[in-house]
PDB file of N, CA and C in Angstrom:
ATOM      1  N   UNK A   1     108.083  73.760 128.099  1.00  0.00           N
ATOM      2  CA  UNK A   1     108.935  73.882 126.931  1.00  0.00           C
ATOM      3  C   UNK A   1     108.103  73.743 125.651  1.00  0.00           C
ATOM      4  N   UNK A   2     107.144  72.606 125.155  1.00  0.00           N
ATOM      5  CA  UNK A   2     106.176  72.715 124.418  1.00  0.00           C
ATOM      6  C   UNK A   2     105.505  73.233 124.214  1.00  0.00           C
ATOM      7  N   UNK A   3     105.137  74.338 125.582  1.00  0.00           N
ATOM      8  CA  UNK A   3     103.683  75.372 125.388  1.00  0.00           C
ATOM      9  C   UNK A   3     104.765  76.341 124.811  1.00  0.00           C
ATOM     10  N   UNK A   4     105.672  77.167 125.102  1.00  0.00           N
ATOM     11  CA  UNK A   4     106.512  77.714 124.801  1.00  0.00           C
ATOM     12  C   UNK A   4     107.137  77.841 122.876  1.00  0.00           C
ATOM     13  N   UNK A   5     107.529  76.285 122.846  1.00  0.00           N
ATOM     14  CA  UNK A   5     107.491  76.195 121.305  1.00  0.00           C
ATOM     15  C   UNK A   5     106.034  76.478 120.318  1.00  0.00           C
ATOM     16  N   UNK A   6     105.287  76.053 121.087  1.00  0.00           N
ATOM     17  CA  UNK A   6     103.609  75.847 120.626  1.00  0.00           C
ATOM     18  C   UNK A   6     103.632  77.184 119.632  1.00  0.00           C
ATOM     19  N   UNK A   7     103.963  78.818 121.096  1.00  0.00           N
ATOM     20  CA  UNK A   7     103.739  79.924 121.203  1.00  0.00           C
ATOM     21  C   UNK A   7     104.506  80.307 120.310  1.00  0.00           C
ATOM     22  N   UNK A   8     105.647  79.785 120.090  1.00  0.00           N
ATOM     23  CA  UNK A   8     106.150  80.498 119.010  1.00  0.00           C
ATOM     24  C   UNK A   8     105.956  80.685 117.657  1.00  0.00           C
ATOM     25  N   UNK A   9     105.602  79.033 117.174  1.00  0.00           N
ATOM     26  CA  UNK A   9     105.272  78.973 116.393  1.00  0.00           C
ATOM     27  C   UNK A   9     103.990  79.224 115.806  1.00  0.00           C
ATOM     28  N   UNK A  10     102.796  79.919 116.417  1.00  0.00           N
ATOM     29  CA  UNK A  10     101.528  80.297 116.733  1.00  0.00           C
ATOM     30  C   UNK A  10     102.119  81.931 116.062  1.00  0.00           C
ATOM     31  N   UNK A  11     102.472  82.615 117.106  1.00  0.00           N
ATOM     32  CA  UNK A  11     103.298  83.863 116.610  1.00  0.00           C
ATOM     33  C   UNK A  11     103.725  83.958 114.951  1.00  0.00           C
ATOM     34  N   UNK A  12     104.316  82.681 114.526  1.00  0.00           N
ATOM     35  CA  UNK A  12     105.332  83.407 112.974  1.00  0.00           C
ATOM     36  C   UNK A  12     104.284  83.237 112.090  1.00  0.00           C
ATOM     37  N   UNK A  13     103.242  82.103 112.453  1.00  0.00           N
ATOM     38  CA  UNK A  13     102.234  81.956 111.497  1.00  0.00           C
ATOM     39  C   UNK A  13     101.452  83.388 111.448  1.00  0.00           C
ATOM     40  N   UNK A  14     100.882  84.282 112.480  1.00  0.00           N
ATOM     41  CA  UNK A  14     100.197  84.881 112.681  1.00  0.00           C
ATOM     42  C   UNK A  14     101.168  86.160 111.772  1.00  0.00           C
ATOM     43  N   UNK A  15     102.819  86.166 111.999  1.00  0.00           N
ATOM     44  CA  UNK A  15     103.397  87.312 111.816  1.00  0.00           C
ATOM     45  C   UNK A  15     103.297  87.828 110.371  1.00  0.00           C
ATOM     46  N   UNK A  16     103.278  85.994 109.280  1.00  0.00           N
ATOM     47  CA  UNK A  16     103.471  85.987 108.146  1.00  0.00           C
ATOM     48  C   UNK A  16     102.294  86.810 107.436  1.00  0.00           C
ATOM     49  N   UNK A  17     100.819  87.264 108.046  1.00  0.00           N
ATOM     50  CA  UNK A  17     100.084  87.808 107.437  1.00  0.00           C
ATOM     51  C   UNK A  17      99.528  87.592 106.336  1.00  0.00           C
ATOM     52  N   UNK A  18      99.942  88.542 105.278  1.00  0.00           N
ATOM     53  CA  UNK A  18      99.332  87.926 103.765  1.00  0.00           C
ATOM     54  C   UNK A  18     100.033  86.729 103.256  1.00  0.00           C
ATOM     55  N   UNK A  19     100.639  85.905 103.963  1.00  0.00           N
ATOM     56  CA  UNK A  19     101.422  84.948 103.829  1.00  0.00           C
ATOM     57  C   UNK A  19     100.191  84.210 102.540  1.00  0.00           C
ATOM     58  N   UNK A  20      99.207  83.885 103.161  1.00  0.00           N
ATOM     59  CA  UNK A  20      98.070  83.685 103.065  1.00  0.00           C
ATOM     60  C   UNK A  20      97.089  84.425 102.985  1.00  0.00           C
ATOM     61  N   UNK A  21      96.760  83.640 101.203  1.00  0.00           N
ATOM     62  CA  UNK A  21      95.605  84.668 100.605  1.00  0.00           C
ATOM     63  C   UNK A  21      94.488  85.261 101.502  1.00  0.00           C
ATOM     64  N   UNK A  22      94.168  86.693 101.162  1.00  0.00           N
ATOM     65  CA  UNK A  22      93.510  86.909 102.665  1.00  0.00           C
ATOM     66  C   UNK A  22      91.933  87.647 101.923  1.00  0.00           C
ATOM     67  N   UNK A  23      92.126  88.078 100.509  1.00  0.00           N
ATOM     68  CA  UNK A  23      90.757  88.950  99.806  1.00  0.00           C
ATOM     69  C   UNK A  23      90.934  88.325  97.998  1.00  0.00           C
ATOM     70  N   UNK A  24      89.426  87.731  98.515  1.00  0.00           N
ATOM     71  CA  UNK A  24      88.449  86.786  97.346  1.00  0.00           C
ATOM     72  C   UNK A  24      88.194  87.935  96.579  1.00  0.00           C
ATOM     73  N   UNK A  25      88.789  88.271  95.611  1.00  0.00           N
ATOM     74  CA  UNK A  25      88.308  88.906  94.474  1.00  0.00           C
ATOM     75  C   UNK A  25      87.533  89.182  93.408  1.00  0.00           C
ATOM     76  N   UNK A  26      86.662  87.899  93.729  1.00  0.00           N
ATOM     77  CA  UNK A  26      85.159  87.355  93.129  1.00  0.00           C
ATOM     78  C   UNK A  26      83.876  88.665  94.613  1.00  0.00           C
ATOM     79  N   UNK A  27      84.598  88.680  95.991  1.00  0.00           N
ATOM     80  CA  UNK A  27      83.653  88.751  96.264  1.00  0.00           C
ATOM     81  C   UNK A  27      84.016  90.500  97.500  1.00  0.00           C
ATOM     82  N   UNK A  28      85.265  90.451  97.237  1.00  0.00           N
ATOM     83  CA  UNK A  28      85.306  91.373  98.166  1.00  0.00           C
ATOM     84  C   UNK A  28      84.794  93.411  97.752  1.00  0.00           C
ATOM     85  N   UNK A  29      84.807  93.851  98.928  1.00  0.00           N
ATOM     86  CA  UNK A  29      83.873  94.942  98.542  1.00  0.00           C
ATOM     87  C   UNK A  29      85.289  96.504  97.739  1.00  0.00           C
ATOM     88  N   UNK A  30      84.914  97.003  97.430  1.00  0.00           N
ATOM     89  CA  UNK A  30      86.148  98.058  97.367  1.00  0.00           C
ATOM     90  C   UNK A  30      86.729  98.793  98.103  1.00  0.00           C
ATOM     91  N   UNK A  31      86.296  98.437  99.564  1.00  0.00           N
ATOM     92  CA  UNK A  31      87.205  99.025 100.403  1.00  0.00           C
ATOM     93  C   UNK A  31      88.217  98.047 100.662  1.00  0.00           C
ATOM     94  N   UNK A  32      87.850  96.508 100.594  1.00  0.00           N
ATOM     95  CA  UNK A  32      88.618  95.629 100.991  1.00  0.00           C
ATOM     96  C   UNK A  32      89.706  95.468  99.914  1.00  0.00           C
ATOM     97  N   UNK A  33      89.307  95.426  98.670  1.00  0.00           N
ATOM     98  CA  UNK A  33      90.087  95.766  97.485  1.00  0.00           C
ATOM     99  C   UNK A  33      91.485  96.433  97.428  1.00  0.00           C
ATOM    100  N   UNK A  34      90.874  97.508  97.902  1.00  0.00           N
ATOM    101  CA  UNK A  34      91.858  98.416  98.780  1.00  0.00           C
ATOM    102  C   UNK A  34      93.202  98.162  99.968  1.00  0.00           C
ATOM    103  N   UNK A  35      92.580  97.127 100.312  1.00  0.00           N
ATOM    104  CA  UNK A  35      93.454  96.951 101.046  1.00  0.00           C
ATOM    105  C   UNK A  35      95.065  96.560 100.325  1.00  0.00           C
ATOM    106  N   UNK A  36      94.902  95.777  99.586  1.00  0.00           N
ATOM    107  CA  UNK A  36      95.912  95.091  98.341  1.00  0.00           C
ATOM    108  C   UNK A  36      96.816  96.264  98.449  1.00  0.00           C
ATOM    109  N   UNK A  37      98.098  95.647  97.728  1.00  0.00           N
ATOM    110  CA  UNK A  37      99.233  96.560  97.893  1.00  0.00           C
ATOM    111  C   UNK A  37      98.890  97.436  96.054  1.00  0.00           C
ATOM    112  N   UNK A  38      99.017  98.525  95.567  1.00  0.00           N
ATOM    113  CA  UNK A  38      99.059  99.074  93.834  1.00  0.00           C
ATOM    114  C   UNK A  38      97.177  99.000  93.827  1.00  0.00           C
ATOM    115  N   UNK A  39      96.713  98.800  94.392  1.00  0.00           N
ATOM    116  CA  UNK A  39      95.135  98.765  94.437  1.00  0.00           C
ATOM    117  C   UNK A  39      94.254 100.131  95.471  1.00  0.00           C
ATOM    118  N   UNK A  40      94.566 101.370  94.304  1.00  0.00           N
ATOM    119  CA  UNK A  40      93.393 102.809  95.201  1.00  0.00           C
ATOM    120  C   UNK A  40      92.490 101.815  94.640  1.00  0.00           C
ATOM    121  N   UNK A  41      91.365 103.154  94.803  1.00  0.00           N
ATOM    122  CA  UNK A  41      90.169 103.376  93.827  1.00  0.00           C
ATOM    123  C   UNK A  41      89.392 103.374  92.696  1.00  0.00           C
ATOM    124  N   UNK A  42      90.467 103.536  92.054  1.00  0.00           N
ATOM    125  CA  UNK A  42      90.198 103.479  90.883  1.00  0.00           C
ATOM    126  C   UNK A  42      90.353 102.201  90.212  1.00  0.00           C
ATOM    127  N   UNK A  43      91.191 101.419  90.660  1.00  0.00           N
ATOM    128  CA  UNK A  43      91.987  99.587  90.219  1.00  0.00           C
ATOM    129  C   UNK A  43      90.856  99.017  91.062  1.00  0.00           C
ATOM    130  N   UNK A  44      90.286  99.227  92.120  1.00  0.00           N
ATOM    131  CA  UNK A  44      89.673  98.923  92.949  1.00  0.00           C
ATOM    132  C   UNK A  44      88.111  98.339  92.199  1.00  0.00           C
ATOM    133  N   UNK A  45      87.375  99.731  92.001  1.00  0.00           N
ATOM    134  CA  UNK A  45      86.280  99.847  90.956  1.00  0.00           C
ATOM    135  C   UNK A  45      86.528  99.280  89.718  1.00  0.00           C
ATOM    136  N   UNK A  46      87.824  99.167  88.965  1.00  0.00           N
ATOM    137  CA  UNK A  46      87.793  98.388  87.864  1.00  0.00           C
ATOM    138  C   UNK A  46      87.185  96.682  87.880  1.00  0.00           C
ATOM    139  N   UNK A  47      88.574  96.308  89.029  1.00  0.00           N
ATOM    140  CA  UNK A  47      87.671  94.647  89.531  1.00  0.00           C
ATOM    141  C   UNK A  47      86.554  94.655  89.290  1.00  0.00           C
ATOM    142  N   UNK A  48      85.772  95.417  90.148  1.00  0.00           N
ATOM    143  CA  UNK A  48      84.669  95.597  90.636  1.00  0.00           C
ATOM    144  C   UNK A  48      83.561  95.216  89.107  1.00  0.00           C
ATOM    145  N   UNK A  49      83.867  96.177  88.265  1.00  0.00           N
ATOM    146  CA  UNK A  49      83.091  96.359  87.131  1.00  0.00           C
ATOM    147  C   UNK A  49      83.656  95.652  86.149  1.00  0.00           C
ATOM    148  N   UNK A  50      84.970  94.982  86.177  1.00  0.00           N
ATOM    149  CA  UNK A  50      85.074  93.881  85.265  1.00  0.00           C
ATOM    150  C   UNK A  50      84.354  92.363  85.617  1.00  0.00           C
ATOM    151  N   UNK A  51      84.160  92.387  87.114  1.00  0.00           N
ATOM    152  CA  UNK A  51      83.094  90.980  87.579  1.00  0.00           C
ATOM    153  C   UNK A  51      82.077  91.067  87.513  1.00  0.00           C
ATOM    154  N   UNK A  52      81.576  92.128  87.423  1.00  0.00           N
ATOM    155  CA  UNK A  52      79.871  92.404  87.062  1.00  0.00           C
ATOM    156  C   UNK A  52      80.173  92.288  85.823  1.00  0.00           C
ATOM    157  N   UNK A  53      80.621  92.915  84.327  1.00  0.00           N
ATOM    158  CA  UNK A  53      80.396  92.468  83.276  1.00  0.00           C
ATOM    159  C   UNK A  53      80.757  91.437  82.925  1.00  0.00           C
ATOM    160  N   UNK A  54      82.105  90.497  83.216  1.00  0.00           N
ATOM    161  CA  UNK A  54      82.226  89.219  82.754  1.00  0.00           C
ATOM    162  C   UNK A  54      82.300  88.330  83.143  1.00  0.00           C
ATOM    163  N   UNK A  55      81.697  88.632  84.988  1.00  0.00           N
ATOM    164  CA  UNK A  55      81.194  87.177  85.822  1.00  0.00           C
ATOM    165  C   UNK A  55      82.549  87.027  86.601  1.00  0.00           C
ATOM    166  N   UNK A  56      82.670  86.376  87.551  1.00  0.00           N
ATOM    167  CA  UNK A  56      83.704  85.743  88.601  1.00  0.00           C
ATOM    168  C   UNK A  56      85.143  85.533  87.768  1.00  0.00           C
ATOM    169  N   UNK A  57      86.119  85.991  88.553  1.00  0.00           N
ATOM    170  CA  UNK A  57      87.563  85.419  88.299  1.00  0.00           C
ATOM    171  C   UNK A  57      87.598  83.886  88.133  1.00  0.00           C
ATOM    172  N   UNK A  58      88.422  83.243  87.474  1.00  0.00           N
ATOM    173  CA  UNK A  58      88.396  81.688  87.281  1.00  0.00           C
ATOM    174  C   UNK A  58      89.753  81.550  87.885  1.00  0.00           C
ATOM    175  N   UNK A  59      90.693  82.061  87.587  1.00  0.00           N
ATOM    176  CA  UNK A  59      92.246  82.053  88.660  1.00  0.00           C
ATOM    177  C   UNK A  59      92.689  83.168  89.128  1.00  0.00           C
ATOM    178  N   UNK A  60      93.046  83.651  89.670  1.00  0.00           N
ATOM    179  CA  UNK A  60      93.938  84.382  90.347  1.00  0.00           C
ATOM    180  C   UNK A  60      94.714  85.300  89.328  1.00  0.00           C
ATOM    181  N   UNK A  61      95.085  84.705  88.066  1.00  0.00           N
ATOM    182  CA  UNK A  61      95.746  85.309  86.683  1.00  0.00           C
ATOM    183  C   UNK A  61      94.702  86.272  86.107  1.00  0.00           C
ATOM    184  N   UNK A  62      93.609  85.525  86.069  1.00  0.00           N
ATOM    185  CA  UNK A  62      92.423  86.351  85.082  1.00  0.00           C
ATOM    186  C   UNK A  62      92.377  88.317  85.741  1.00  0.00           C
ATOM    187  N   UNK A  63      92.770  88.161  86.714  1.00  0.00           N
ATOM    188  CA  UNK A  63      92.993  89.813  87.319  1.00  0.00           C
ATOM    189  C   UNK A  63      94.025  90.706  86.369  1.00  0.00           C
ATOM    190  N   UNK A  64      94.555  89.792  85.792  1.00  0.00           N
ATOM    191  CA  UNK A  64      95.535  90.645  84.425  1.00  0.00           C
ATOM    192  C   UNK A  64      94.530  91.112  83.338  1.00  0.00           C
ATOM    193  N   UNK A  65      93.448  90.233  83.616  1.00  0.00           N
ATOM    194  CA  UNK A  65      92.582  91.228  82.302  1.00  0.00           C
ATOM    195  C   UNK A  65      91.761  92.589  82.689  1.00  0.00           C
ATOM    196  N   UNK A  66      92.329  92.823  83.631  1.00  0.00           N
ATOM    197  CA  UNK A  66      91.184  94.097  84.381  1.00  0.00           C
ATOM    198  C   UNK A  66      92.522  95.334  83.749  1.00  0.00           C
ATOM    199  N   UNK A  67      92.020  95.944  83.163  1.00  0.00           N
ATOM    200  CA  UNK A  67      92.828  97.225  82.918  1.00  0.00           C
ATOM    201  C   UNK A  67      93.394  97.868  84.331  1.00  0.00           C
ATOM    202  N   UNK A  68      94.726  98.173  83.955  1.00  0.00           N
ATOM    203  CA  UNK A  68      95.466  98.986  84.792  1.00  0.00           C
ATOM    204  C   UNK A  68      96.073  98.052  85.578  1.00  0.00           C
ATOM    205  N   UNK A  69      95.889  97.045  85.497  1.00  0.00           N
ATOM    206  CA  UNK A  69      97.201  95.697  86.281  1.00  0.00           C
ATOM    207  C   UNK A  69      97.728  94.795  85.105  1.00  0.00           C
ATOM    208  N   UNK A  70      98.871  94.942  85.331  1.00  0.00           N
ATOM    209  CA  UNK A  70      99.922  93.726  84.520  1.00  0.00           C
ATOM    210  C   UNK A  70     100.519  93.104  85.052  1.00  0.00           C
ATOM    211  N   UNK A  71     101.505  92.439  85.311  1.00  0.00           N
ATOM    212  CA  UNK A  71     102.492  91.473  85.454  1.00  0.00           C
ATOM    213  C   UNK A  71     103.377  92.134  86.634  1.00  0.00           C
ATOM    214  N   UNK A  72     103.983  93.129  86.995  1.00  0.00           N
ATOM    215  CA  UNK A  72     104.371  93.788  88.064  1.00  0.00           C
ATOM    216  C   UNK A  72     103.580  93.747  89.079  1.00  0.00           C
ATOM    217  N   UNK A  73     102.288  94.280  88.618  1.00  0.00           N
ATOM    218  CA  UNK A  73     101.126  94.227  89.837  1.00  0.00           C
ATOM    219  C   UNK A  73     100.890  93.340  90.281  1.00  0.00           C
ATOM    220  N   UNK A  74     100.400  92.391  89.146  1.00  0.00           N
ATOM    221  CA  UNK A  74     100.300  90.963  89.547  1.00  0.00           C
ATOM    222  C   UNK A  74     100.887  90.334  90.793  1.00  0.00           C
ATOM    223  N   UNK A  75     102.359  90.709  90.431  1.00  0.00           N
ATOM    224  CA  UNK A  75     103.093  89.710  91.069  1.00  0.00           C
ATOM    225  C   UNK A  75     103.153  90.284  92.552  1.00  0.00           C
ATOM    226  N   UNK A  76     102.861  91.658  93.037  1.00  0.00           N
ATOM    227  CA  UNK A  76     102.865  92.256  94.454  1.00  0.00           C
ATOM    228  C   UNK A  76     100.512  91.648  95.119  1.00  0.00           C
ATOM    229  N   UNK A  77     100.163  91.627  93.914  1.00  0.00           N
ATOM    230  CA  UNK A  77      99.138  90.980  94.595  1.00  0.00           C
ATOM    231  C   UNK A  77      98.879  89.522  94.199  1.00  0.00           C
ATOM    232  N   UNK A  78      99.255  88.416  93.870  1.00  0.00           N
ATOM    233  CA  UNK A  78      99.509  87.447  93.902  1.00  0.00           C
ATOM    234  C   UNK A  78      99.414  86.399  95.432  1.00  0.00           C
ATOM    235  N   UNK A  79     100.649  86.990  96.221  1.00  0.00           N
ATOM    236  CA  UNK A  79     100.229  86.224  97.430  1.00  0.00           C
ATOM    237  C   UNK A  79      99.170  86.725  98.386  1.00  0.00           C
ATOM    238  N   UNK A  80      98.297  87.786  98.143  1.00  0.00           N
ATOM    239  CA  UNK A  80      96.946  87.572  98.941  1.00  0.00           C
ATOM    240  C   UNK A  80      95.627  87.953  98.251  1.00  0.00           C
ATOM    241  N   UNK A  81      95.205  87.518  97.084  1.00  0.00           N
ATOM    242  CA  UNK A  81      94.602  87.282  96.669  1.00  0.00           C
ATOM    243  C   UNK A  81      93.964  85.368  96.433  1.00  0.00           C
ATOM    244  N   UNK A  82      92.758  85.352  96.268  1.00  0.00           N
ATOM    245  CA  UNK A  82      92.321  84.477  95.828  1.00  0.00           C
ATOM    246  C   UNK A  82      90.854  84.439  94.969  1.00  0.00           C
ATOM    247  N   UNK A  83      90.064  83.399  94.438  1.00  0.00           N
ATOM    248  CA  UNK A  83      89.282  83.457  93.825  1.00  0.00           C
ATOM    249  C   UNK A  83      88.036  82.402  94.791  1.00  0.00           C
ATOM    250  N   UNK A  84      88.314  82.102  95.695  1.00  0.00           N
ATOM    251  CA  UNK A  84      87.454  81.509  96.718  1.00  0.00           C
ATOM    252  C   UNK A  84      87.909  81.681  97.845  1.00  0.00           C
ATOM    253  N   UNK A  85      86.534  81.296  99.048  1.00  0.00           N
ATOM    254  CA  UNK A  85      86.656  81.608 100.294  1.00  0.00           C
ATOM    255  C   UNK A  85      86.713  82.754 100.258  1.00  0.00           C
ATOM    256  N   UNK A  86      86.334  82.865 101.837  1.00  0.00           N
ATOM    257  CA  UNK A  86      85.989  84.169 102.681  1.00  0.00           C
ATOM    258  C   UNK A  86      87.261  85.238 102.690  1.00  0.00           C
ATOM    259  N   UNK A  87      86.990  86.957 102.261  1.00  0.00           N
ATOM    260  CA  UNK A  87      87.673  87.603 102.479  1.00  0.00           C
ATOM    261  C   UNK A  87      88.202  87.627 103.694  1.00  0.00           C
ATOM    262  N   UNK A  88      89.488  87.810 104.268  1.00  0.00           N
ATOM    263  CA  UNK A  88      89.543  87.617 105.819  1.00  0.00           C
ATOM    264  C   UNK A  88      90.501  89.375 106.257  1.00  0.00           C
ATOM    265  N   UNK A  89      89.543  89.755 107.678  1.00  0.00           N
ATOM    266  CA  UNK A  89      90.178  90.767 107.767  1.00  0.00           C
ATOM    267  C   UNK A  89      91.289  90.991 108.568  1.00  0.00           C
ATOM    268  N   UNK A  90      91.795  89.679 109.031  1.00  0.00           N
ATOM    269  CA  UNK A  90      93.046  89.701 109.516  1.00  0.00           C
ATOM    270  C   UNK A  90      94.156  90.621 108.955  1.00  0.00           C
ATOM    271  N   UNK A  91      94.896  91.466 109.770  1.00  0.00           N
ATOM    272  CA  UNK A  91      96.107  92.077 109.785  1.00  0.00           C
ATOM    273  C   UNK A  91      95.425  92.831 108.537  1.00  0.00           C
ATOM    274  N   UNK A  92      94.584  93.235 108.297  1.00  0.00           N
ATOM    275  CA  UNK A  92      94.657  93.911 106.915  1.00  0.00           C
ATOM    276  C   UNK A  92      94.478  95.718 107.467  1.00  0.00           C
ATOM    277  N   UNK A  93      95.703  96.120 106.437  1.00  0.00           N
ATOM    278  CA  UNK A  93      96.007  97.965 106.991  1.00  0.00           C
ATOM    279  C   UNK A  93      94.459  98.499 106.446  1.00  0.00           C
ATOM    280  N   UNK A  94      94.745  99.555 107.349  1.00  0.00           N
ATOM    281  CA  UNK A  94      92.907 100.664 106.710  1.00  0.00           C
ATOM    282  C   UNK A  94      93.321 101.211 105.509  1.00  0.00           C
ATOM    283  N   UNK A  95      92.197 101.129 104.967  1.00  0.00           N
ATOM    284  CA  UNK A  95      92.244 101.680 103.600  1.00  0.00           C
ATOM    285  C   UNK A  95      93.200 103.232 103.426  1.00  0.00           C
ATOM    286  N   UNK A  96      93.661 103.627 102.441  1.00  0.00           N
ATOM    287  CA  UNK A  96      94.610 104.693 102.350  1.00  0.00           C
ATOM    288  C   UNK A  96      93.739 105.875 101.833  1.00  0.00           C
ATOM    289  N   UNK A  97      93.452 107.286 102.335  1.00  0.00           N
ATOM    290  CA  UNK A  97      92.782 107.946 101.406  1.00  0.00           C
ATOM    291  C   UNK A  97      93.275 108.004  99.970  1.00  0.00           C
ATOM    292  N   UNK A  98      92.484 108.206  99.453  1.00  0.00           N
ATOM    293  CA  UNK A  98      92.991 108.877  97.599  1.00  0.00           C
ATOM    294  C   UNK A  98      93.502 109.963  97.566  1.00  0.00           C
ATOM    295  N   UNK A  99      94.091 110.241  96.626  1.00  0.00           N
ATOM    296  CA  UNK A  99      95.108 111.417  96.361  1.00  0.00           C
ATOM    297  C   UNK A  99      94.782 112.733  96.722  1.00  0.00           C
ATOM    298  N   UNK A 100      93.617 112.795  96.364  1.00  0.00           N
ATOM    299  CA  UNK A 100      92.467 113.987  96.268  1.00  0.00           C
ATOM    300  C   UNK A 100      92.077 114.010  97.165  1.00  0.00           C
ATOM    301  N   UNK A 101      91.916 113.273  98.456  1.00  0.00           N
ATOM    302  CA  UNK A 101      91.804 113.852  99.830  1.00  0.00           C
ATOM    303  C   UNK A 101      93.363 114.333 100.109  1.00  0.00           C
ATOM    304  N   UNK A 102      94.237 113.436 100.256  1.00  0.00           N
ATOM    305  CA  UNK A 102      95.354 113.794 101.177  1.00  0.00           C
ATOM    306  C   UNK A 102      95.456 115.313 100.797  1.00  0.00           C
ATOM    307  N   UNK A 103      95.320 115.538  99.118  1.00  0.00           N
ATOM    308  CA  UNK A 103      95.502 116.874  98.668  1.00  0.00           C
ATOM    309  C   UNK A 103      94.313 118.113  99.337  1.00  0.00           C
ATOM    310  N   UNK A 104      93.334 117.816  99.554  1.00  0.00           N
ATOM    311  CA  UNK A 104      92.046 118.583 100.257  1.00  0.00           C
ATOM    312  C   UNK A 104      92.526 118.882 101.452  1.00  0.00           C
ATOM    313  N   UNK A 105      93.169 118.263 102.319  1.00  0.00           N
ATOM    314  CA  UNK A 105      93.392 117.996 103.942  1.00  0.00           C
ATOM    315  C   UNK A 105      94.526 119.027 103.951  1.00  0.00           C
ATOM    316  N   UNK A 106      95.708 118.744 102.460  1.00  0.00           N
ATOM    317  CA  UNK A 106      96.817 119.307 103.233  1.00  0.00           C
ATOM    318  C   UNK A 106      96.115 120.717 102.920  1.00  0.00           C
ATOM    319  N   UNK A 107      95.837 121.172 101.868  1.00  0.00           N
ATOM    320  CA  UNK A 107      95.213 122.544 101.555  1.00  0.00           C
ATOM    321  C   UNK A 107      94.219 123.386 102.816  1.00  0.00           C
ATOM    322  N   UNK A 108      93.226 122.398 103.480  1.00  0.00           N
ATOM    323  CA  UNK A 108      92.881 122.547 104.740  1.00  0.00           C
ATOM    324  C   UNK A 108      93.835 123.149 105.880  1.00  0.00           C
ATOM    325  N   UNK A 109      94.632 122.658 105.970  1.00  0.00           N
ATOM    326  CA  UNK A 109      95.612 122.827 107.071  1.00  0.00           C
ATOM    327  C   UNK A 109      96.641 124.132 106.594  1.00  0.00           C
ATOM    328  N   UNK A 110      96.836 124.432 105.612  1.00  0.00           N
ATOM    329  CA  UNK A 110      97.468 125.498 105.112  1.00  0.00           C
ATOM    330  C   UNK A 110      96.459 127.224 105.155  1.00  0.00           C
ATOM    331  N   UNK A 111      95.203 126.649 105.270  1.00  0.00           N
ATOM    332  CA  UNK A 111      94.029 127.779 105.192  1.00  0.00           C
ATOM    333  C   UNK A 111      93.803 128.165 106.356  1.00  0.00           C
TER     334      UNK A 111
END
């Protein structure tokens, strides 16, 4: 009955996913970036080049100063983001192509 409860509760933790911050934004790469929910390529590379010019995130907020995220965004990447510890690749979906492929591929398939 205990191994049983154990299991379950093993399960919802695991189910909750980004429950828990899962990509360090001080350190993760732009594919992982990517992973984030409102985060292509382009939001992606911004991070990217706003931490090289003005050094490491200090909270989790300071990501509002990166052009092209506000307060909407924020708030859909909020619970899995962080500013320390290890990016983790748990449950995290594959990156999405960019627009400009899906658009190449479908044009492909039409030729």
């Amino acid at each position: 009955m205990l191994k049983k409860l154990l299991s379950a509760g093993l399960v919802w933790v695991l189910s909750m996913g980004f429950g828990i911050a899962a990509v360090n934004i001080n350190t993760a790469s732009l594919e992982q970036l990517q992973t984030l929910p409102e985060i292509g390529p382009i939001k992606a590379q911004a991070i990217v080049d706003y931490r090289k010019s003005k050094g490491n995130f200090k909270t989790i907020d300071d990501i509002k100063n990166v052009k092209g995220i506000g307060e909407k965004t924020f708030d859909k990447l909020k619970p899995q983001i962080a500013v320390s510890g290890a990016t983790s690749n748990i449950e995290m979906p594959a990156v999405k192509p960019a627009k400009d492929e899906k658009d190449s591929k479908a044009k492909d398939k039409k030729n």
